[in-house]
Protein backbone atom coordinates (compact mmCIF):
# COMPACT_ATOMS: atom_id res chain seq x y z
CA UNK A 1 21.40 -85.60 -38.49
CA UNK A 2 22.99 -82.31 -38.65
CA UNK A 3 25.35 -80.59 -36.24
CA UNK A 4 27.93 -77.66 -35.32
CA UNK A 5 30.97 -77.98 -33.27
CA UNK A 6 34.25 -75.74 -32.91
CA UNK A 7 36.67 -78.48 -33.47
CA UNK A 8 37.73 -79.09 -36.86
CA UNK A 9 41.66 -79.40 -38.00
CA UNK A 10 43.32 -76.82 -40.32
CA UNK A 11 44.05 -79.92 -42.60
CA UNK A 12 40.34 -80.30 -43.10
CA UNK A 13 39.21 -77.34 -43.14
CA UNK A 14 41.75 -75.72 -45.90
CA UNK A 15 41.04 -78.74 -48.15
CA UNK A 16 37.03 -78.04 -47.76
CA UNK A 17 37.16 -74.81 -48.67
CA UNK A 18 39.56 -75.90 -51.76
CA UNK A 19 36.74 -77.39 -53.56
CA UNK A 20 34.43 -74.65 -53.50
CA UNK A 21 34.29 -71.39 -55.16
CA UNK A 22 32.27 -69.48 -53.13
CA UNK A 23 34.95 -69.91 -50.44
CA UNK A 24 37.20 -66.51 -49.91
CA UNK A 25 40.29 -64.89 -48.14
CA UNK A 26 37.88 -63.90 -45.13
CA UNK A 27 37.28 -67.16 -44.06
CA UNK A 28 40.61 -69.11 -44.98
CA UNK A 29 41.67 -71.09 -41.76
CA UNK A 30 44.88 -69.16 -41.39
CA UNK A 31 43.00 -65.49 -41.83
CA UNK A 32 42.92 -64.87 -37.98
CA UNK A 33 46.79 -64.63 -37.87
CA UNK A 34 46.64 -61.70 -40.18
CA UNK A 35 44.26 -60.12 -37.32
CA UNK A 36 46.24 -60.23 -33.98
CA UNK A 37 43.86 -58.32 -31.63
CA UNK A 38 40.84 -60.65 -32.73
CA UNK A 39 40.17 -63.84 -30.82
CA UNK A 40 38.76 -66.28 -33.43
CA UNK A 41 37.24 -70.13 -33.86
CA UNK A 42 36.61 -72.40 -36.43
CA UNK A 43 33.40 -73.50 -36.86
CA UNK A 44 32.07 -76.65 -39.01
CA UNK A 45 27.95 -78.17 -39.51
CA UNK A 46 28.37 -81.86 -40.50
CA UNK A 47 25.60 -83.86 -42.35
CA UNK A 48 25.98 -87.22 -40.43
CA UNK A 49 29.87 -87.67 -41.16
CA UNK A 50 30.17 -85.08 -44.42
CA UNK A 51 31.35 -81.80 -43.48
CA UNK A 52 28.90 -78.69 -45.53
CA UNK A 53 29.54 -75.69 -43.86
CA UNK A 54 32.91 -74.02 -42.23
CA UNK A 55 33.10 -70.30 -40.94
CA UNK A 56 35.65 -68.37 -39.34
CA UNK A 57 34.48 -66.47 -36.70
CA UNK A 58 36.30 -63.33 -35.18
CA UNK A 59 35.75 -61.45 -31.74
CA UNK A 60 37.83 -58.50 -30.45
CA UNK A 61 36.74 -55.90 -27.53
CA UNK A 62 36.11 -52.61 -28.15
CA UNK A 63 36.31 -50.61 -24.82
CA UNK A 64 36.86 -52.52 -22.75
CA UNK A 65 33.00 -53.80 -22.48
CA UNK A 66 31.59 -53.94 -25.83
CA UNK A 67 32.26 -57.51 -27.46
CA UNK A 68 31.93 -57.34 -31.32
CA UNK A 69 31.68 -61.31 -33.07
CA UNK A 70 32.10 -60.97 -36.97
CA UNK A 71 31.55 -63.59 -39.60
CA UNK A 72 33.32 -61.91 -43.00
CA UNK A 73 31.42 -63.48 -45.97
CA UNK A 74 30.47 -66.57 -44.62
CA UNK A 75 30.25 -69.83 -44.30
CA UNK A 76 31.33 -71.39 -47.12
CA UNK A 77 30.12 -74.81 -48.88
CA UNK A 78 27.13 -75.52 -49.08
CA UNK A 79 25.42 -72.52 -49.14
CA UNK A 80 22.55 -73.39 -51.89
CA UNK A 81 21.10 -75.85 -48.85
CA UNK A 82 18.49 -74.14 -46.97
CA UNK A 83 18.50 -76.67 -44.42
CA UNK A 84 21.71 -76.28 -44.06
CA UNK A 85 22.01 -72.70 -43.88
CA UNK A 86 18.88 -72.56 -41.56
CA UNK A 87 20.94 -74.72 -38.90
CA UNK A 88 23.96 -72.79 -39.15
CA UNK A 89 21.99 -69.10 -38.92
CA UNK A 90 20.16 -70.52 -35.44
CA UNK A 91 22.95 -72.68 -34.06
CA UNK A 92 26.12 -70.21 -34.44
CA UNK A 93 24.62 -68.29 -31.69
CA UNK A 94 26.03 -70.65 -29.53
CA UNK A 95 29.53 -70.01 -30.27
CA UNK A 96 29.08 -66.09 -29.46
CA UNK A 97 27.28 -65.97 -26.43
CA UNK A 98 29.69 -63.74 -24.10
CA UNK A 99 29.92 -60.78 -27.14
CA UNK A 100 27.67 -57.86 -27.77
CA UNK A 101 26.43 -58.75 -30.39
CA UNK A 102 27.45 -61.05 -33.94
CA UNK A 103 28.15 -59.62 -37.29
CA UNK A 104 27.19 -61.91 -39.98
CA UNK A 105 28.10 -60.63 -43.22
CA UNK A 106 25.95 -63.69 -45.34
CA UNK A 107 27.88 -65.42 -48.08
CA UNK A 108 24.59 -65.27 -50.20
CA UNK A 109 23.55 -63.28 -53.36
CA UNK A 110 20.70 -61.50 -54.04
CA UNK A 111 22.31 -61.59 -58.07
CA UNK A 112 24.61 -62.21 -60.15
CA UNK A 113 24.57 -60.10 -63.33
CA UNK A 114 26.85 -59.11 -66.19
CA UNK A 115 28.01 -55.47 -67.10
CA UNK A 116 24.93 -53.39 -67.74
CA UNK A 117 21.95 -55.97 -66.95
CA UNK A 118 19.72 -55.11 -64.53
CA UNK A 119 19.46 -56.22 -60.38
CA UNK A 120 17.21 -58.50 -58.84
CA UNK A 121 16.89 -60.63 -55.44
CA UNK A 122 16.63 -63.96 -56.28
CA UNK A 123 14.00 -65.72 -54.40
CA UNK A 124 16.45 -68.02 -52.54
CA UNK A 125 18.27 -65.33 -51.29
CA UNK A 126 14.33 -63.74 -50.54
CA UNK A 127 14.48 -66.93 -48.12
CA UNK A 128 17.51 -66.78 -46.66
CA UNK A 129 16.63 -62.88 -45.70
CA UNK A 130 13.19 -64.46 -44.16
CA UNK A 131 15.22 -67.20 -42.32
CA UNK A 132 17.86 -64.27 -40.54
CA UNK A 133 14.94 -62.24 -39.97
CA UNK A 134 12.56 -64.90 -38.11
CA UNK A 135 15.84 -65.61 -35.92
CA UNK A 136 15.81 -62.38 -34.49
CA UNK A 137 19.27 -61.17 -37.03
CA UNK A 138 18.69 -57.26 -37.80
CA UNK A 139 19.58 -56.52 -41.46
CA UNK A 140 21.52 -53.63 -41.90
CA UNK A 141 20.86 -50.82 -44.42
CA UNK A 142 23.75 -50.34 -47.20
CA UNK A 143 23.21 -47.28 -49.50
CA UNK A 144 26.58 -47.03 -50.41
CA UNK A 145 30.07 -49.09 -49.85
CA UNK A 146 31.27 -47.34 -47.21
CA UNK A 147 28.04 -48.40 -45.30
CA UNK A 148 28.88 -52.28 -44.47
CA UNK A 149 32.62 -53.64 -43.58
CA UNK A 150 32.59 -55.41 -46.54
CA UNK A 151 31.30 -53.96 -50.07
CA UNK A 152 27.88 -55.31 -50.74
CA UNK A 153 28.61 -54.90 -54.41
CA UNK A 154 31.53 -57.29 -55.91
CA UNK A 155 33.15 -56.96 -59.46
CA UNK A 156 33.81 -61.00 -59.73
CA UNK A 157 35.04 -62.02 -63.28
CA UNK A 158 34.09 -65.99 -63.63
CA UNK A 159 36.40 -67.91 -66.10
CA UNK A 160 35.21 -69.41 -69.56
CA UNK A 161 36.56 -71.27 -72.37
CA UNK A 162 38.27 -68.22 -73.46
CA UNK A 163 41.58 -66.77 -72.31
CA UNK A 164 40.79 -63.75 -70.22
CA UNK A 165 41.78 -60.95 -72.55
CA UNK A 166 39.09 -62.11 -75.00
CA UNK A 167 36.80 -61.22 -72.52
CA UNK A 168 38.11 -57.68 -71.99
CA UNK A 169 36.07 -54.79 -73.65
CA UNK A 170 37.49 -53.24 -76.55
CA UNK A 171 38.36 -50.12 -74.73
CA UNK A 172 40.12 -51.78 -72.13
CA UNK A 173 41.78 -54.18 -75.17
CA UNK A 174 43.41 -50.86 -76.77
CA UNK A 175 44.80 -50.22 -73.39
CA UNK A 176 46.19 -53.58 -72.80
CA UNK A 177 48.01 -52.95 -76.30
CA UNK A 178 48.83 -49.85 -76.21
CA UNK A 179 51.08 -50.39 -72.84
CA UNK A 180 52.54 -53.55 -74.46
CA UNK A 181 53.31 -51.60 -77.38
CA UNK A 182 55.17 -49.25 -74.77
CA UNK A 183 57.44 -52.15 -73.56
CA UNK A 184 55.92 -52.53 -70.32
CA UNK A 185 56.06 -56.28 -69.07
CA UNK A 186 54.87 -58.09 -65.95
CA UNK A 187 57.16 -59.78 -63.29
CA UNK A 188 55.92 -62.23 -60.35
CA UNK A 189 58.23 -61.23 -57.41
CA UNK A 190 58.31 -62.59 -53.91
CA UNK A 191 58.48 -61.34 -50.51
CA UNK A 192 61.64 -60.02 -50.78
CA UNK A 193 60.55 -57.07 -53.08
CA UNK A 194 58.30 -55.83 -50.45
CA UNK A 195 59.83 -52.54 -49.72
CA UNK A 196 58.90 -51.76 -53.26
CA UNK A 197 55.53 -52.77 -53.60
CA UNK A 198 55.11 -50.23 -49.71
CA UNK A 199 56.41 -47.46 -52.54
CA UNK A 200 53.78 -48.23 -54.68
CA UNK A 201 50.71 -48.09 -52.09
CA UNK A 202 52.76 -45.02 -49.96
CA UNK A 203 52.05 -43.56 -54.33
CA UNK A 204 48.31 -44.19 -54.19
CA UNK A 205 47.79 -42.69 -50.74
CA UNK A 206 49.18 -39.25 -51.52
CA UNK A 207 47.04 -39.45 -54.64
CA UNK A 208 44.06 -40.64 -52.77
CA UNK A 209 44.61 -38.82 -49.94
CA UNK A 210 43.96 -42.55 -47.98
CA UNK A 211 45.53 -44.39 -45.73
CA UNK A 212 46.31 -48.30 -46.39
CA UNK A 213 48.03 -50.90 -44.67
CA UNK A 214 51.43 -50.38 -42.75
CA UNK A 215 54.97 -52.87 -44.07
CA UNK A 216 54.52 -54.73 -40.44
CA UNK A 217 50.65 -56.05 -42.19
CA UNK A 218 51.96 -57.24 -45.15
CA UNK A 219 54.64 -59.11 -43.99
CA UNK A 220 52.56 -60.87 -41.51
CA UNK A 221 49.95 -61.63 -44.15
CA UNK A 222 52.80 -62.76 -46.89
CA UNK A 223 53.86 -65.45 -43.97
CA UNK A 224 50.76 -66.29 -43.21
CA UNK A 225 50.07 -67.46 -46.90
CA UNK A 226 53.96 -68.22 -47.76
CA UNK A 227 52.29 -70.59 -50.49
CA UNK A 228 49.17 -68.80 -51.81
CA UNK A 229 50.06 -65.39 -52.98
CA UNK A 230 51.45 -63.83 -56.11
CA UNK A 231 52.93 -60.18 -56.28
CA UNK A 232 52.92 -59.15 -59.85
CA UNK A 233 55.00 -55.82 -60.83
CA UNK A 234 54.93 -54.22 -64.10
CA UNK A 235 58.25 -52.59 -65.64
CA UNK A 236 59.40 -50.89 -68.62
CA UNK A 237 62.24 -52.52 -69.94
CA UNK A 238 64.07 -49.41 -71.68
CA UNK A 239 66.70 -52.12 -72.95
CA UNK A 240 64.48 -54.20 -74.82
CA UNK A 241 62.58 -50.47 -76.46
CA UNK A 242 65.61 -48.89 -77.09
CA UNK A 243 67.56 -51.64 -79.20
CA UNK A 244 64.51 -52.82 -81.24
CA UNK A 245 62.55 -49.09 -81.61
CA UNK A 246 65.65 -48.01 -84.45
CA UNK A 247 65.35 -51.09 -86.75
CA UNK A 248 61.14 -50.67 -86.18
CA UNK A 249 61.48 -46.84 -86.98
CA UNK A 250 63.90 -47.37 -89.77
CA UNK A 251 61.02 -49.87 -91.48
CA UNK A 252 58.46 -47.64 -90.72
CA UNK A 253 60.48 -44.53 -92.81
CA UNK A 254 60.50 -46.94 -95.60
CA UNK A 255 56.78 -47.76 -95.69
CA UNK A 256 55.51 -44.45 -95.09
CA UNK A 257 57.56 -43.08 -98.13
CA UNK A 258 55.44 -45.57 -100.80
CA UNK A 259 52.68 -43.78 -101.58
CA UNK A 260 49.59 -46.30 -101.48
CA UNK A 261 46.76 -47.21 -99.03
CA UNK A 262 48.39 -47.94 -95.99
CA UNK A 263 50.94 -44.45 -96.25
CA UNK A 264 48.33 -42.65 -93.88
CA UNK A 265 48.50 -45.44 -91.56
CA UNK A 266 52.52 -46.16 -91.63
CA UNK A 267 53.28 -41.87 -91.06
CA UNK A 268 51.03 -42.29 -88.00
CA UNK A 269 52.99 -45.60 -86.79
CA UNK A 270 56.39 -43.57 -87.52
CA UNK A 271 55.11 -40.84 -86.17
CA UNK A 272 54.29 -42.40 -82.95
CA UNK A 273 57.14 -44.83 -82.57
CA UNK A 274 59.65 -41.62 -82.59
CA UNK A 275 57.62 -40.01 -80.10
CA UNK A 276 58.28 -43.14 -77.96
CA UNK A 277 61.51 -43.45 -78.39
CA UNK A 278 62.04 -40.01 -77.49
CA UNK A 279 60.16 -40.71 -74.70
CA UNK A 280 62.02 -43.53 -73.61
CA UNK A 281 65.60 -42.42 -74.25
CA UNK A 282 64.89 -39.64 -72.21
CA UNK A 283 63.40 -41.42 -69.03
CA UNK A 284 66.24 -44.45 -69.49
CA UNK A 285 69.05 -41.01 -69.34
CA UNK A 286 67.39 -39.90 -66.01
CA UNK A 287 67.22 -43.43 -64.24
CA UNK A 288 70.09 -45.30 -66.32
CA UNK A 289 68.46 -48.69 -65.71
CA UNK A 290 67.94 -51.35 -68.48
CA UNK A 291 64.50 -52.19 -66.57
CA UNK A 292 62.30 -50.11 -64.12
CA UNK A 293 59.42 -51.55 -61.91
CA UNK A 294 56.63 -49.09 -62.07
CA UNK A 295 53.50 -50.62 -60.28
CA UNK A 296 52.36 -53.64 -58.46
CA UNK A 297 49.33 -55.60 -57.48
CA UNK A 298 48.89 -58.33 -54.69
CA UNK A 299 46.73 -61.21 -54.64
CA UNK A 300 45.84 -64.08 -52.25
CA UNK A 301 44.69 -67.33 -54.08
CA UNK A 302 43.36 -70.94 -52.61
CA UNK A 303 42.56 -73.70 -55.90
CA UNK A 304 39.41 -72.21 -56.77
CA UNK A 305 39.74 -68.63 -56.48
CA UNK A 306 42.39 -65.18 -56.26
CA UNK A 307 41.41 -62.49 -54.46
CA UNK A 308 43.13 -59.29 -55.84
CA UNK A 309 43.48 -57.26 -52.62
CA UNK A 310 46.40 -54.26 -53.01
CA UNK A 311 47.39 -52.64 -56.46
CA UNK A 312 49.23 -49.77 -56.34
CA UNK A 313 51.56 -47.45 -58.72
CA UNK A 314 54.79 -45.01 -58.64
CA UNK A 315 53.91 -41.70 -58.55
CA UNK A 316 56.65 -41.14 -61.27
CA UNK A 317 54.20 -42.93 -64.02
CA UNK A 318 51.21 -42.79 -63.28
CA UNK A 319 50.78 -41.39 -67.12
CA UNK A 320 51.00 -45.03 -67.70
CA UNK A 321 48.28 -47.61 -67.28
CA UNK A 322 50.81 -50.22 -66.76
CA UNK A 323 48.72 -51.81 -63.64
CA UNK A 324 46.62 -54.00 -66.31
CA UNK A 325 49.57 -56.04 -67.57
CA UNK A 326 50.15 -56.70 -64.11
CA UNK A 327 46.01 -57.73 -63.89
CA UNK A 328 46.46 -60.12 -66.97
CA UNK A 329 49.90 -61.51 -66.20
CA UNK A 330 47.83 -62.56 -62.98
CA UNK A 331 44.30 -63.70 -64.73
CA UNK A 332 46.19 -65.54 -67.71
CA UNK A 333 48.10 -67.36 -64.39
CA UNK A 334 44.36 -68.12 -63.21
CA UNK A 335 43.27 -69.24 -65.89
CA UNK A 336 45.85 -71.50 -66.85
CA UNK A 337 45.57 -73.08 -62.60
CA UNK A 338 42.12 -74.43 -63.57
CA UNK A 339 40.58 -71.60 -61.48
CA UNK A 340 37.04 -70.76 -61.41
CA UNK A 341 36.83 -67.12 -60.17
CA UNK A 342 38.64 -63.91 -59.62
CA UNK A 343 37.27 -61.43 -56.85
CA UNK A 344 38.67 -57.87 -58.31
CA UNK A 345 37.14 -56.09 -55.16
CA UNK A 346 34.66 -54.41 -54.11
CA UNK A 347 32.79 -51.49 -56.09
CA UNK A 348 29.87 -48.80 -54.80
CA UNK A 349 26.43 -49.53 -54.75
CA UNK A 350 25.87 -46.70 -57.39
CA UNK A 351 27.98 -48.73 -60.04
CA UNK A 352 28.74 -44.76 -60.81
CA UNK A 353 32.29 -44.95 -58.79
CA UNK A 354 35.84 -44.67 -60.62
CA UNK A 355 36.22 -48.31 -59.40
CA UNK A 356 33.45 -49.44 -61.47
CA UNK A 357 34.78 -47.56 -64.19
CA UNK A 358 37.96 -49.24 -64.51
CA UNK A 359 36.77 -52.97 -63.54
CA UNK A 360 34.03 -53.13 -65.81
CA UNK A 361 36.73 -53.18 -68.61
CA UNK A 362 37.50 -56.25 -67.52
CA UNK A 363 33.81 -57.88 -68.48
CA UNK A 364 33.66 -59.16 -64.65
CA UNK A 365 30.16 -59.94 -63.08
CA UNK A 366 28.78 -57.50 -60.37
CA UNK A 367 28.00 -60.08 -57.58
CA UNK A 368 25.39 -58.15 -54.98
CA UNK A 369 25.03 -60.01 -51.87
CA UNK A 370 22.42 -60.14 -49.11
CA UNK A 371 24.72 -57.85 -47.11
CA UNK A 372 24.99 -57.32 -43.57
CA UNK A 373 22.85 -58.67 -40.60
CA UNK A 374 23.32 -57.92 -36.44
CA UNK A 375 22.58 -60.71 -34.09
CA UNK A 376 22.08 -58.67 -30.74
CA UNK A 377 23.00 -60.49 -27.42
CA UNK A 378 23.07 -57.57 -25.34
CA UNK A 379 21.12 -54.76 -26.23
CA UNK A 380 21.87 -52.16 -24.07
CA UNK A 381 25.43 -52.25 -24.79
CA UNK A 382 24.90 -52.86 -28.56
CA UNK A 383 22.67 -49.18 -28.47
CA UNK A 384 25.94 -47.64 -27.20
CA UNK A 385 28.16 -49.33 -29.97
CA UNK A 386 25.87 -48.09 -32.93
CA UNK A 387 26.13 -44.69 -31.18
CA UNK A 388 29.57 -44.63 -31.03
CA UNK A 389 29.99 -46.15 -34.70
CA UNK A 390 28.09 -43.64 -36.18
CA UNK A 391 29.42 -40.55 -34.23
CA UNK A 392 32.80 -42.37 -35.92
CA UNK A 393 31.06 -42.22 -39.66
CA UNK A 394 29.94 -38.52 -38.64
CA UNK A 395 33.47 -36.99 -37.97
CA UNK A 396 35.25 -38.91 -40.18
């Protein structure tokens, strides 16, 4: 016999959604402590005594008399169960019966593809869609990725035997060497270098011409997951290039004087390793620091999965690509935890975006899920919130 309730501990909930990989940072227990002005509950379905499904669900006015419930890629468990998921769709209406309306944002595919194959909708996910539909959920349209809360289109690379960077495309292989060649390295930091990592995403919005989270967020989401987060810089470490470049340049002079096959190949090495040291000496005489932390990336992680949510880089080198040693310092870490999947965002529904450009380097799977769906309680008032929304989108 199935059923849903509200009352479930943190202790059992956190160690559900440990076991499976299709759980994420939007429904962790403690997410609703990174959202202040939302009201929230924990929801669970139980087979009998076995716990399937959990969801987190969030309310917050908008106002004063519009009520907005939102369930952020959810539930998570045992989502391939249509009975299950068919008792959860109907009976979660219970547990948002004073709002406007409910925002579920299903934690279902449609596909999951590699780089460059083509898109289907599966037929279970064909099913779900008829199972929200016949209980009166509206699905909402999504065109692009600005069109839902949450991208319908996810970049999600799912580990294998190998080690992640023999996964990477070449292209993105080269790039991976070619900053390691350039000395930069990758740190794990903690809270305490917050300040920087603000630098680094204060770098990308003047670039982007954006605006991101404020210091006061990420501290409150750092303490909410004290345990569960890495923050992964990447640095050049001018002392390390600048005592072994001489003795590497010094070889190179003598290879690249023997005339044979691999001359050609040796000038170009020379010739590039004294561009780099120029390079370097130069930078390391205008900051006189042995090591300087250029770029930074922050992740979430439970046992199954890290969510890569902030990256960001110093407008002073943005000539390097230095972010991706950051990337595998954090996937070999992965990797080498047992885990099953890394989420590296979000990417637009045109796979045409700069975003996709840059991920797909990374051999990741494009995950495209069933999207949005509105559950309207009151519909007069829900009218007047997708008015107001989309005057928003207009003069935005």
């Amino acid at each position: 016999m199935l059923r849903i309730t509200d009352k479930i501990s943190k202790k059992e909930y956190d160690e559900f959604c440990n076991r499976y990989s299709n759980s994420s940072l939007l429904q962790a227990y403690d997410w609703y402590n990174v959202k202040p002005a939302w009201d929230h509950k924990h929801i669970a379905v139980y087979d009998e005594e076995n716990l399937v499904l959990v969801a987190l669900i969030l309310t917050r006015t908008v106002g004063k008399i519009l009520k907005m419930s939102y369930i952020a890629r959810g539930p998570v468990g045992e989502i391939g169960n249509i009975k299950y998921m068919q008792f959860f769709i109907e009976n979660v209406k219970k547990y948002v019966k004073d709002s406007t309306f409910l925002k579920l944002d299903i934690n279902i595919k449609e596909c999951s593809v590699e780089v460059n194959e083509p898109l289907y909708i599966c037929e279970y996910a064909k099913e779900v869609d008829n199972i929200l539909k016949f209980s009166n959920y509206i699905h909402i349209p999504s065109k692009t990725m600005s069109d839902t809360i949450q991208p319908k289109f996810y970049a999600n690379y799912y580990h294998n035997e190998k080690r992640p960077y023999e996964n990477f495309t070449r292209n993105t292989k080269r790039t991976v060497n070619r900053n390691l060649n350039r000395y930069i390295e990758a740190e794990h930091m903690d809270i305490s270098n917050l300040d920087l990592f603000m630098d680094f995403l204060k770098s990308n919005e003047e670039k982007n011409e954006i605006r991101l989270r404020d210091k006061a967020y990420f501290e409150n989401l750092l303490n909410t997951f004290p345990n569960n987060y890495l923050l992964t810089f990447s640095k050049i470490n001018y002392r390390k290039a600048l005592n072994e470049l001489p003795d590497k340049i010094a070889s190179l002079r003598i290879k690249s004087s023997i005339e044979n096959k691999k001359q050609k190949g040796y000038i170009s090495q020379l010739e590039s390793a004294e561009e780099l040291y120029s390079e370097l000496q130069k930078e390391y005489d205008k900051h006189k620091q042995d090591e300087v932390y250029i770029s930074g990336i922050l992740s979430i992680y439970n046992d199954k999965v890290l969510d890569q949510i902030y990256a960001g880089t110093s407008k002073d080198y943005t000539h390097f690509s230095s972010l991706i040693i950051s990337y595998l310092k954090q996937w070999d870490w992965s990797y080498e935890k047992g885990q099953k999947l890394i989420s590296i965002g979000g990417i637009d529904n045109s796979l045409n975006d700069h975003l996709y450009g840059f991920k797909r380097g990374f051999n990741p799977n494009i995950d495209v899920f069933l999207g949005e769906y509105d559950y309207v309680i009151k519909p007069i008032r829900y009218k007047l919130f997708d008015f107001l929304l989309n005057l928003r989108k207009k003069n935005k």
